[in-house]
Protein backbone atom coordinates (compact mmCIF):
# COMPACT_ATOMS: atom_id res chain seq x y z
CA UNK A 1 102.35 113.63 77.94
CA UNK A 2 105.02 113.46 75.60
CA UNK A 3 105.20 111.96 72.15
CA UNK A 4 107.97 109.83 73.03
CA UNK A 5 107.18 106.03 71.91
CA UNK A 6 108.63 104.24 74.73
CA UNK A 7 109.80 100.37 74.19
CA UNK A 8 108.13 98.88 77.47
CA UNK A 9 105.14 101.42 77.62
CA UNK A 10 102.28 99.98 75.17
CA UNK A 11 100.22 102.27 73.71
CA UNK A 12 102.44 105.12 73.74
CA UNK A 13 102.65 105.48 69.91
CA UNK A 14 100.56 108.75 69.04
CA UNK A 15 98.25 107.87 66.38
CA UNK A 16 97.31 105.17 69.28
CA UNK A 17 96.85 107.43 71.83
CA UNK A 18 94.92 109.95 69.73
CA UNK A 19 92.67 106.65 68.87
CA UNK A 20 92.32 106.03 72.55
CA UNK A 21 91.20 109.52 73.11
CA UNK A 22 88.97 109.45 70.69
CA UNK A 23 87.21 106.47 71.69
CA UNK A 24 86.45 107.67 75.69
CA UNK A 25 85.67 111.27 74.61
CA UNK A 26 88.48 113.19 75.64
CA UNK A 27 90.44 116.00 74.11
CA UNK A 28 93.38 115.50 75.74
CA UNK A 29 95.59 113.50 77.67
CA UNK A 30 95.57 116.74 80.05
CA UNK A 31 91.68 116.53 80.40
CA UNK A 32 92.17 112.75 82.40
CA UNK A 33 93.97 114.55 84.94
CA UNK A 34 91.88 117.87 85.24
CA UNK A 35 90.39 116.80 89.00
CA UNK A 36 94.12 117.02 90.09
CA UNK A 37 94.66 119.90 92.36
CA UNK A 38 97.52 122.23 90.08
CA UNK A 39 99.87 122.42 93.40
CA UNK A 40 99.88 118.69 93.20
CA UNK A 41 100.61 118.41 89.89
CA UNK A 42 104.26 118.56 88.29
CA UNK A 43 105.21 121.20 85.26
CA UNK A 44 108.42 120.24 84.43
CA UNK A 45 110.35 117.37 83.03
CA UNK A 46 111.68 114.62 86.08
CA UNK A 47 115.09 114.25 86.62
CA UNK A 48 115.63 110.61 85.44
CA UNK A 49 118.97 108.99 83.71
CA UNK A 50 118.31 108.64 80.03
CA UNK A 51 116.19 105.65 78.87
CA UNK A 52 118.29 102.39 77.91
CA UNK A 53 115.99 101.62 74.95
CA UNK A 54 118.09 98.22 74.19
CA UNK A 55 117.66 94.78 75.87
CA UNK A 56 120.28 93.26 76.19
CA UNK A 57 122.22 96.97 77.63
CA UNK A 58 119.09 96.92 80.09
CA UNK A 59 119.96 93.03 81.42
CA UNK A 60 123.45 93.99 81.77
CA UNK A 61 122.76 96.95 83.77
CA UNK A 62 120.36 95.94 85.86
CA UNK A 63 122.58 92.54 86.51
CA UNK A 64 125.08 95.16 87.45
CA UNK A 65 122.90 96.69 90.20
CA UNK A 66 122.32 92.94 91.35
CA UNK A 67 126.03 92.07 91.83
CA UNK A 68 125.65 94.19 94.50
CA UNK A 69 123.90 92.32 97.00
CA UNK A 70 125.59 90.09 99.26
CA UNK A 71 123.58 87.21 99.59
CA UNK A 72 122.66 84.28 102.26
CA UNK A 73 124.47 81.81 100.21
CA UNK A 74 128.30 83.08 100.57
CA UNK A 75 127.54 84.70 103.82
CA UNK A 76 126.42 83.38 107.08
CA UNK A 77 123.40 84.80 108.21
CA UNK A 78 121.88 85.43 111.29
CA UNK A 79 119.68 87.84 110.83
CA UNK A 80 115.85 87.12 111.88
CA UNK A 81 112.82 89.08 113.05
CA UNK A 82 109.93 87.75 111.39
CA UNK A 83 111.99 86.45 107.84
CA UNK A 84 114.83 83.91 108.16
CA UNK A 85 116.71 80.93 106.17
CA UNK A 86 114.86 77.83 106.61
CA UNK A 87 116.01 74.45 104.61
CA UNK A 88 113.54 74.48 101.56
CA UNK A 89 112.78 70.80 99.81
CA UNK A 90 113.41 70.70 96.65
CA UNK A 91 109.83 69.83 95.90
CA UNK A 92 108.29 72.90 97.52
CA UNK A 93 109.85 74.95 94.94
CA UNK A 94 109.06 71.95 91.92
CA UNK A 95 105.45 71.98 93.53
CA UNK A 96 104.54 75.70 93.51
CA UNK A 97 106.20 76.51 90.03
CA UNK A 98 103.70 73.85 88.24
CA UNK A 99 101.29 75.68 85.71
CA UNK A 100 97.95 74.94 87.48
CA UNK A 101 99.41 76.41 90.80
CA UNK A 102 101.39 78.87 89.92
CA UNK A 103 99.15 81.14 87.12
CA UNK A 104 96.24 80.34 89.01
CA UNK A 105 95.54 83.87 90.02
CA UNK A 106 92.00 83.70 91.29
CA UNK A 107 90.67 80.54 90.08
CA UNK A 108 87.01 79.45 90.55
CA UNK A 109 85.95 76.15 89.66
CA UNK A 110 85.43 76.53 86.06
CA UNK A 111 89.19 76.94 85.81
CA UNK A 112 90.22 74.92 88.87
CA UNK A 113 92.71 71.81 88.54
CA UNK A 114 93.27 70.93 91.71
CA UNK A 115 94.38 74.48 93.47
CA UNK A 116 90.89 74.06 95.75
CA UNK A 117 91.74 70.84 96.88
CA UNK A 118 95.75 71.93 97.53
CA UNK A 119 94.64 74.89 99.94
CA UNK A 120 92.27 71.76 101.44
CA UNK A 121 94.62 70.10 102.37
CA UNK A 122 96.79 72.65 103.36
CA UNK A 123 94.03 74.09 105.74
CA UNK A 124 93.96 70.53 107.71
CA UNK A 125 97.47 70.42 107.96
CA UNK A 126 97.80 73.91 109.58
CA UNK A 127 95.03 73.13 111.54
CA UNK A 128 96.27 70.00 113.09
CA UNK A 129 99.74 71.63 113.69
CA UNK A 130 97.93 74.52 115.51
CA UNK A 131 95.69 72.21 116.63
CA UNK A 132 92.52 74.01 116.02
CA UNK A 133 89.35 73.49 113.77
CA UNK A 134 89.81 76.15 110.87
CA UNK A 135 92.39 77.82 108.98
CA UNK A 136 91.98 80.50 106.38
CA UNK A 137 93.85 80.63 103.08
CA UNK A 138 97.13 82.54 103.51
CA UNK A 139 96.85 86.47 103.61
CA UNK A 140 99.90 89.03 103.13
CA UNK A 141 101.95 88.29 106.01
CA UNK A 142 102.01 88.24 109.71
CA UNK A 143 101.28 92.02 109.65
CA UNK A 144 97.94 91.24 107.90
CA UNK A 145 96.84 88.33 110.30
CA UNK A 146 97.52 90.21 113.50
CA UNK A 147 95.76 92.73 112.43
CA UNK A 148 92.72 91.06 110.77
CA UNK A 149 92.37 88.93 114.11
CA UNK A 150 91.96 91.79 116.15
CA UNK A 151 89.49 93.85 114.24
CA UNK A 152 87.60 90.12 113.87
CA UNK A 153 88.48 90.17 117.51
CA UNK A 154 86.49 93.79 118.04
CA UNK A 155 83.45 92.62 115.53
CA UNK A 156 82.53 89.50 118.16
CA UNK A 157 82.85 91.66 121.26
CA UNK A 158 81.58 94.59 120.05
CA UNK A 159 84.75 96.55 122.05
CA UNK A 160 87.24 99.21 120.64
CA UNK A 161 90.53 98.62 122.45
CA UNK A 162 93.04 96.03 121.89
CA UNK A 163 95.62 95.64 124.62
CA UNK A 164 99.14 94.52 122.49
CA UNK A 165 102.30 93.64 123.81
CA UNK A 166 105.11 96.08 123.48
CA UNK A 167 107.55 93.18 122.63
CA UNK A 168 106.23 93.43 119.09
CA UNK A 169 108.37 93.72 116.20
CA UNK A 170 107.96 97.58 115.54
CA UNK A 171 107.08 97.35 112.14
CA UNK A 172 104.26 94.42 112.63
CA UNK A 173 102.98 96.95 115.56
CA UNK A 174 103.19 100.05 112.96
CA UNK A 175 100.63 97.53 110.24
CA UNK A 176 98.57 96.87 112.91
CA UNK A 177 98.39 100.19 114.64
CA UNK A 178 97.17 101.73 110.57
CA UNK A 179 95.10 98.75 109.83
CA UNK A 180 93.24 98.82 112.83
CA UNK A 181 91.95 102.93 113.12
CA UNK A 182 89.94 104.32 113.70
CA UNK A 183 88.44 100.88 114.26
CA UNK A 184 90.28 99.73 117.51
CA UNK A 185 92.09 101.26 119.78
CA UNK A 186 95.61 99.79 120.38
CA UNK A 187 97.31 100.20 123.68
CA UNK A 188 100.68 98.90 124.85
CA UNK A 189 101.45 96.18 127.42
CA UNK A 190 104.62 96.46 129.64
CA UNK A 191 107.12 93.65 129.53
CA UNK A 192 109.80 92.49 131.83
CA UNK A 193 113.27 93.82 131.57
CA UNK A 194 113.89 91.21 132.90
CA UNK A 195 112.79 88.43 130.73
CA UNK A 196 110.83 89.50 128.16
CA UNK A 197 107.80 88.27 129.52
CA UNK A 198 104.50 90.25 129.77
CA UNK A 199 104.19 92.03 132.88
CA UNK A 200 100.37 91.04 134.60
CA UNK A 201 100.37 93.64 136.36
CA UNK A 202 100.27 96.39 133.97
CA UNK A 203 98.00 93.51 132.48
CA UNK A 204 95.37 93.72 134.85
CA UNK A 205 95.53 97.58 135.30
CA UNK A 206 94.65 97.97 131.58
CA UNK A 207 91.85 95.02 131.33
CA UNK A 208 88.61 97.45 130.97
CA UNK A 209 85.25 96.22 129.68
CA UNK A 210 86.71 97.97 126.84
CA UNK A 211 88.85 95.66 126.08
CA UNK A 212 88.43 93.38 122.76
CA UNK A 213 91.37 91.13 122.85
CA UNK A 214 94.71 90.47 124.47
CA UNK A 215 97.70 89.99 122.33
CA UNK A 216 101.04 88.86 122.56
CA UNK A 217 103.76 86.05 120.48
CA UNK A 218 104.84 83.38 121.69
CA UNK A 219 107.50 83.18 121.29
CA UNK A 220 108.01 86.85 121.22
CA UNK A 221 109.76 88.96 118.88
CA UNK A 222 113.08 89.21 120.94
CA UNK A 223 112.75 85.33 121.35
CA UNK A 224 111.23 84.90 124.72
CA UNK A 225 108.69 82.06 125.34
CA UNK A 226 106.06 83.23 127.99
CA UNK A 227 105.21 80.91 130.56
CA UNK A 228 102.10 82.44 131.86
CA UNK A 229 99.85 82.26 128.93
CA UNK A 230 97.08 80.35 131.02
CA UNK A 231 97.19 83.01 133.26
CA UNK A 232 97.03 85.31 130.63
CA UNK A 233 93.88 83.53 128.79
CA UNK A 234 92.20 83.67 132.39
CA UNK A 235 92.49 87.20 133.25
CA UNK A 236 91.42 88.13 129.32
CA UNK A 237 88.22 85.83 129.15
CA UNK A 238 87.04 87.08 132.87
CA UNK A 239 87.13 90.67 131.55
CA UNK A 240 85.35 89.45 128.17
CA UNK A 241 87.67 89.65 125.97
CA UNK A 242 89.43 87.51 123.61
CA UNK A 243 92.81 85.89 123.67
CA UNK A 244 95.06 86.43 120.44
CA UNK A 245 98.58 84.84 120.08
CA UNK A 246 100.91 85.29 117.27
CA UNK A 247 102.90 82.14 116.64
CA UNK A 248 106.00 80.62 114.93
CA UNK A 249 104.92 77.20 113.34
CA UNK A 250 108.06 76.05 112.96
CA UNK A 251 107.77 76.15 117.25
CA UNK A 252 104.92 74.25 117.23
CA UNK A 253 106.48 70.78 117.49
CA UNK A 254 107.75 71.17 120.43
CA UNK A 255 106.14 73.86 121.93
CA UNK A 256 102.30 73.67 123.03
CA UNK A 257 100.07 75.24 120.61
CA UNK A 258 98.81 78.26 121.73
CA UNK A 259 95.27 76.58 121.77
CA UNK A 260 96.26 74.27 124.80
CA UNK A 261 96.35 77.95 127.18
CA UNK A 262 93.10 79.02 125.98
CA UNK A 263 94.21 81.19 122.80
CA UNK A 264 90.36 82.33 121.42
CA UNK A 265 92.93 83.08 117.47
CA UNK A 266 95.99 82.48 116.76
CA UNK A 267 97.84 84.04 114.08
CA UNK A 268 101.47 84.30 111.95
CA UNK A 269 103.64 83.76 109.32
CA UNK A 270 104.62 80.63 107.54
CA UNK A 271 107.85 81.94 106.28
CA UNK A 272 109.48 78.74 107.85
CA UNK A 273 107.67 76.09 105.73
CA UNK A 274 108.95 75.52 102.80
CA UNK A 275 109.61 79.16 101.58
CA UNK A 276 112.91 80.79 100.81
CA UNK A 277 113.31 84.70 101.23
CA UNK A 278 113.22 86.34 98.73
CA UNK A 279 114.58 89.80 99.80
CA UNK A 280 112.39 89.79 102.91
CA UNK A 281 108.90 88.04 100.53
CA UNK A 282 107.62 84.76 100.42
CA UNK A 283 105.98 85.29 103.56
CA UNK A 284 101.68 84.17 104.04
CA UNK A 285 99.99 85.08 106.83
CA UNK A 286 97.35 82.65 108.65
CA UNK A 287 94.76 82.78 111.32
CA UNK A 288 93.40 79.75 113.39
CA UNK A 289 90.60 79.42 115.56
CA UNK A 290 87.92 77.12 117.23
CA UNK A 291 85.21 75.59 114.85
CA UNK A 292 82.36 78.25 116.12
CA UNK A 293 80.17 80.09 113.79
CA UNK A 294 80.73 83.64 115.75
CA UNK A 295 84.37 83.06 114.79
CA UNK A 296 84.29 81.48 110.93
CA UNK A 297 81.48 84.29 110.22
CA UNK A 298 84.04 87.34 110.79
CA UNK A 299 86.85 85.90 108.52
CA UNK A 300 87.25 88.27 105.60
CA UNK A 301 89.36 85.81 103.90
CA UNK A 302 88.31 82.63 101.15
CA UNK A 303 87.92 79.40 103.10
CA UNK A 304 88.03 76.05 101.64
CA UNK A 305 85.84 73.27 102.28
CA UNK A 306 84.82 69.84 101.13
CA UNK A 307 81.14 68.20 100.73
CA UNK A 308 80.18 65.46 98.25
CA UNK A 309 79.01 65.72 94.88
CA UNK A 310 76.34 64.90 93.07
CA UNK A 311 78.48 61.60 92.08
CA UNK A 312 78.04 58.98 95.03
CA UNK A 313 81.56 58.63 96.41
CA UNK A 314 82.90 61.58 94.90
CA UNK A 315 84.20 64.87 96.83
CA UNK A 316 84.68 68.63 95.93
CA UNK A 317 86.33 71.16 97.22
CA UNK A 318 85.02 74.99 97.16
CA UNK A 319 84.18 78.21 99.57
CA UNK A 320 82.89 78.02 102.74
CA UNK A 321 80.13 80.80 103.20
CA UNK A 322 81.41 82.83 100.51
CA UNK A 323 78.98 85.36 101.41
CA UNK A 324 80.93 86.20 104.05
CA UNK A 325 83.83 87.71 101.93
CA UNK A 326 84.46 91.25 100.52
CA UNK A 327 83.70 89.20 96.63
CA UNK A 328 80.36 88.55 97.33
CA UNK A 329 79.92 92.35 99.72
CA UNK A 330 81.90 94.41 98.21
CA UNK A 331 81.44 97.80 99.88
CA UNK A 332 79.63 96.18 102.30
CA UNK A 333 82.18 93.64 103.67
CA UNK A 334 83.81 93.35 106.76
CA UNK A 335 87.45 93.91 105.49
CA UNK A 336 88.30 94.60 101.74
CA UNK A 337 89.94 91.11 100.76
CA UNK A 338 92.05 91.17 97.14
CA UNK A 339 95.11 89.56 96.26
CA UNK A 340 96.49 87.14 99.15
CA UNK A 341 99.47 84.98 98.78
CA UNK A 342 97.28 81.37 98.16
CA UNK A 343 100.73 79.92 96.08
CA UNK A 344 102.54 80.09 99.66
CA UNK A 345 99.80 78.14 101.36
CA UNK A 346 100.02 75.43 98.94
CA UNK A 347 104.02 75.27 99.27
CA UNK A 348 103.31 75.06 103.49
CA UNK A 349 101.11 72.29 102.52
CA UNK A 350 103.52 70.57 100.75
CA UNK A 351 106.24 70.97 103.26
CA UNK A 352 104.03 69.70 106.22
CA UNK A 353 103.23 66.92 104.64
CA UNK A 354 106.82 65.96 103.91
CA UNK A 355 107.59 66.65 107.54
CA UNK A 356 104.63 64.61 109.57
CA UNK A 357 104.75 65.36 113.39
CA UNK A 358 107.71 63.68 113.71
CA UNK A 359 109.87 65.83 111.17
CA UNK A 360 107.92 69.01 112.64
CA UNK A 361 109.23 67.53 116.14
CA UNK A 362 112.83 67.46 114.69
CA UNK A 363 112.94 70.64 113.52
CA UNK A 364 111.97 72.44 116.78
CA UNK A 365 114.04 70.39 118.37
CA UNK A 366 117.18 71.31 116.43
CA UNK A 367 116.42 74.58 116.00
CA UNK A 368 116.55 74.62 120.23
CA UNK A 369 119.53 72.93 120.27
CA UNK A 370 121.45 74.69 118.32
CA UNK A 371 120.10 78.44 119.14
CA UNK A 372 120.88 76.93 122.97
CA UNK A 373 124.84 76.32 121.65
CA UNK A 374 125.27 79.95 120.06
CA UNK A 375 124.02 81.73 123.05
CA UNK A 376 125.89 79.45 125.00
CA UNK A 377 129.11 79.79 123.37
CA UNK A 378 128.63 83.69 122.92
CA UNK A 379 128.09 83.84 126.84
CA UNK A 380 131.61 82.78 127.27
CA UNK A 381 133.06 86.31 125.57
CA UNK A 382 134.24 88.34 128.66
CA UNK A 383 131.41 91.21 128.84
CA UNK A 384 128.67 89.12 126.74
CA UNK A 385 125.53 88.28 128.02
CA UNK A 386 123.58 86.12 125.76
CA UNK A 387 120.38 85.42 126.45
CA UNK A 388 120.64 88.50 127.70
CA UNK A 389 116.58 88.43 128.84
CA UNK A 390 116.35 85.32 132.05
CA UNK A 391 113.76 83.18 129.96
CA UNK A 392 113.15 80.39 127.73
CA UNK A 393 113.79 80.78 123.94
CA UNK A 394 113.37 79.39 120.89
CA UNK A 395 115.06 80.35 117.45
CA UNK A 396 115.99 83.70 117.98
CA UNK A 397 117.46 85.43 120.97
CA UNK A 398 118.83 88.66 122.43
CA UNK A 399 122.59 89.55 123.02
CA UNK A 400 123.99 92.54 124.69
CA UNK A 401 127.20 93.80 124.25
CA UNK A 402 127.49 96.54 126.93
CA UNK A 403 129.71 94.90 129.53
CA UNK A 404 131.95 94.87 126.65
CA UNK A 405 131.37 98.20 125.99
CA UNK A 406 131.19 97.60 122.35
CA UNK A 407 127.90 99.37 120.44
CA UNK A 408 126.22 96.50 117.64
CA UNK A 409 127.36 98.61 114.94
CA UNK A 410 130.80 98.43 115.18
CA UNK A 411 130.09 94.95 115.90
CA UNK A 412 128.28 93.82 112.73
CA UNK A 413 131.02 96.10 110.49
CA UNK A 414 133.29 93.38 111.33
CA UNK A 415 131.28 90.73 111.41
CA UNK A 416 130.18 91.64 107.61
CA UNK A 417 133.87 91.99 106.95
CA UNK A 418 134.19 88.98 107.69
CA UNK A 419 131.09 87.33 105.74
CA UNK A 420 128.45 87.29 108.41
CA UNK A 421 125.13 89.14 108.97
CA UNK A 422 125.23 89.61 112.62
CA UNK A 423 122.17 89.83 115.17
CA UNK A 424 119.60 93.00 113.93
CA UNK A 425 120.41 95.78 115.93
CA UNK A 426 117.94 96.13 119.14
CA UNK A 427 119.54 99.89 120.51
CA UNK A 428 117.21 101.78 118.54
CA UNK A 429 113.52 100.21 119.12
CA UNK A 430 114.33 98.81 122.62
CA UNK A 431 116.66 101.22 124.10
CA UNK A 432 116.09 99.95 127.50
CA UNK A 433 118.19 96.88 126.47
CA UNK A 434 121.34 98.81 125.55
CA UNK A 435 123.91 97.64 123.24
CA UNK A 436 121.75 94.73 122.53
CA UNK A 437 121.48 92.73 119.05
CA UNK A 438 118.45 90.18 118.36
CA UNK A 439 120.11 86.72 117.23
CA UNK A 440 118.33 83.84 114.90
CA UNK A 441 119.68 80.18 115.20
CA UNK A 442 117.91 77.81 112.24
CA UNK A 443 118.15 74.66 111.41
CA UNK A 444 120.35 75.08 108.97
CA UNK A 445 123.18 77.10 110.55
CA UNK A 446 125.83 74.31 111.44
CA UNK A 447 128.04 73.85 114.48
CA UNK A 448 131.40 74.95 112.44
CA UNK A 449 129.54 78.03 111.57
CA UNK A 450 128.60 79.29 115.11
CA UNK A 451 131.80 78.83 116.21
CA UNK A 452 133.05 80.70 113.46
CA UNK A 453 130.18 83.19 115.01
CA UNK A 454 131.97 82.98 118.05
CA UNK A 455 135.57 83.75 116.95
CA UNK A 456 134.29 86.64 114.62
CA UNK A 457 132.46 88.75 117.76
CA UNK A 458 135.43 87.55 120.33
CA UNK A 459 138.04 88.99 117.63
CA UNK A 460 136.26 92.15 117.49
CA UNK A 461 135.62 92.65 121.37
CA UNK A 462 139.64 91.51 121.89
CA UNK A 463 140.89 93.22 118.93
CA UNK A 464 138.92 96.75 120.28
CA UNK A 465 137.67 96.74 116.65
CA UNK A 466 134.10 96.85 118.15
CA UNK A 467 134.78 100.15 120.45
CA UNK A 468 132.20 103.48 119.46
């Protein structure tokens, strides 16, 4: 290591190191790093730009690299997949930022002030949405549940294959496909070109006594909602195994929960409540099930509970079976459990309870509506087919541009030229839907917008702008 005191790198003064040293018994710095292989190992000096040693040059470069981005809030998004622009309340953001939330990194109850109780609370709310009995604390992201909820899907039936459905976002597939070997097996489950929609018969060729769990989303990743998810449940639970759905609970109001058509967990993001962004964060993973100890005994995750106190009439809040966890295991846990993203669960809890059923209602509601106009008024461009899959959808949606023989590149050029993020482009991980572009409708996009939508793509298609 060099001498080199560096401004944001404590401890690198020498007599400090050489102090350090001497305290753990080393020689050298060299001597930490003496179980590295040499081939692995670099001997000469990296090529990095020279250090910008003061502050204020460091904010005003860095601010320079920022300027860069073009953001949601002078363009018009419509970009989805798993992360999308949601209205936040101004209270979601006032609620997470206070002190007892917000540097309440692990927090047991010694140094508790009300965080237990807030993940209570949010818990029941999730749980009622989804109407099932338990609801862990959030984890990463969707990713994280999916994947968790099949391996807890394996541990119960004591099977090694997971049958997934290929309408997966590819990079929630890719996390679940490394998170789940050499545990579980993962093999794919043909869908419709049609319509999106899981094909049953590929279904029930695949269904083994193998077979751990069935999964699919609903709605999917390209938008579709399946109607056969009773039948799906059935043919699962005759072969053993266990139904997992991944869910949008920003659907949920006006969509049946996936609990109503026999889902054994459900499992997925809640982006949509209450959280903005943030360059593809703020995302917390849940997982929902039935109130069944063969189910709450395989969650790796911290649940909260209530119970009284040794005060008559008074009520605390703390870990459900604790033991269960990879805190109280370690090594010998079911999953390794460390940092999870708790903050986000309280900020869900905060915007369900500003929204009740009936706001939750609302929202799905509009979010149809509106997501039913774009596709509608895209349909109208000669040589646009939007939906282009023949099923129901909800928030997002798939567009194909090949009858106007226009590739979604070229397409989303001139669309950004114009201050819009058009539809993520499909060609590449579904290439069996052509020039096709995957479209997200929110709440908060408004009526002058997707017609400006409209007039963008039909100017580019007219104009031969879009041609490639």
């Amino acid at each position: 290591m060099s001498d080199t005191v560096h401004p944001y790198i404590p401890n690198s003064v020498p007599e400090v190191k050489q102090e350090m040293l001497r305290a753990i018994g080393a020689s050298s710095t060299e001597e930490l790093y003496s179980d590295i292989p040499e081939q692995l190992r670099l001997r000469r000096q990296m090529n990095l730009p020279q250090p910008i040693a003061a502050e204020c040059d460091l904010v005003r470069h860095v601010m320079s690299i920022l300027a860069k981005n073009r953001t949601c809030d002078e363009n018009i998004s419509f970009l989805g997949g798993g992360c999308a622009r949601h209205y936040v309340p101004a209270i979601c953001d006032e609620v997470n930022g206070r002190s007892e939330f917000l540097t309440a990194y692990a927090g047991e109850p010694y140094e508790d002030h009300g965080r237990f109780q807030a993940l209570f609370e949010y818990q029941s709310l999730m749980a009622e949405l989804l109407e099932v009995d338990v609801v862990n604390v959030p984890t990463y992201d969707w990713g994280q549940a999916a994947s968790t909820s099949l391996r807890m899907a394996a541990r119960i039936t004591r099977r090694s294959v997971a049958l997934v459905s290929d309408t997966v976002s590819p990079e929630r597939l890719g996390v679940m496909m490394n998170y789940c070997t050499p545990a579980l097996r993962i093999i794919p489950l043909a869908h419709s070109r049609a319509t999106g929609m899981m094909d049953l018969a590929d279904l029930k060729r695949k269904l083994s006594a193998e077979t751990a769990a069935v999964y699919f989303e609903n709605p999917s990743y390209l938008g579709s909602i399946e109607t056969e998810g009773d039948t799906i449940a059935e043919l699962a639970h005759q072969c053993g195994a266990l139904l997992v759905v991944g869910a949008d609970p920003s659907s949920c109001g006006v969509m049946a929960p996936p609990s109503r058509y026999g889902c054994d967990l459900v499992c997925g993001d809640i982006q949509a409540l209450g959280m903005h962004m943030h360059y593809g964060g703020g995302l917390g993973g849940f997982i929902g099930c039935r109130d069944e100890e063969r189910f709450v005994m395989e969650y790796p995750f911290r649940l909260f509970g209530i119970a009284e106190t040794s005060v008559p009439g008074e009520w605390g809040f703390g870990d459900v079976a604790y033991s269960r966890t990879s805190f109280a295991q370690r090594e010998q846990g079911k999953e390794f459990v460390g940092t999870a993203a708790a903050l986000w669960g309280i900020t869900a809890g905060v915007y369900l309870s500003l929204m009740g059923p009936k706001g939750m209602r609302e929202l799905g509601a509009t979010i149809m509506q509106k997501s039913q106009y774009a596709a509608a008024r895209l349909s109208e461009i000669p040589g646009v087919r939007a939906p282009a899959l023949d099923a129901p959808h909800f928030k997002e949606f798939v567009v194909n541009f090949d009858g106007a023989r226009c590739t979604v590149r070229k397409i989303n050029d001139h669309l950004l030229a114009q201050g819009i993020f058009g539809g993520h482009d499909l060609s590449g991980d579904f290439p069996e839907l052509g020039q096709s572009a995957l479209y997200c409708v929110t709440e908060l996009h408004t009526q002058e917008q997707l017609d400006r939508l409209v007039d963008a793509v039909s100017c580019a298609i007219e104009g031969g702008e879009c041609r490639g």
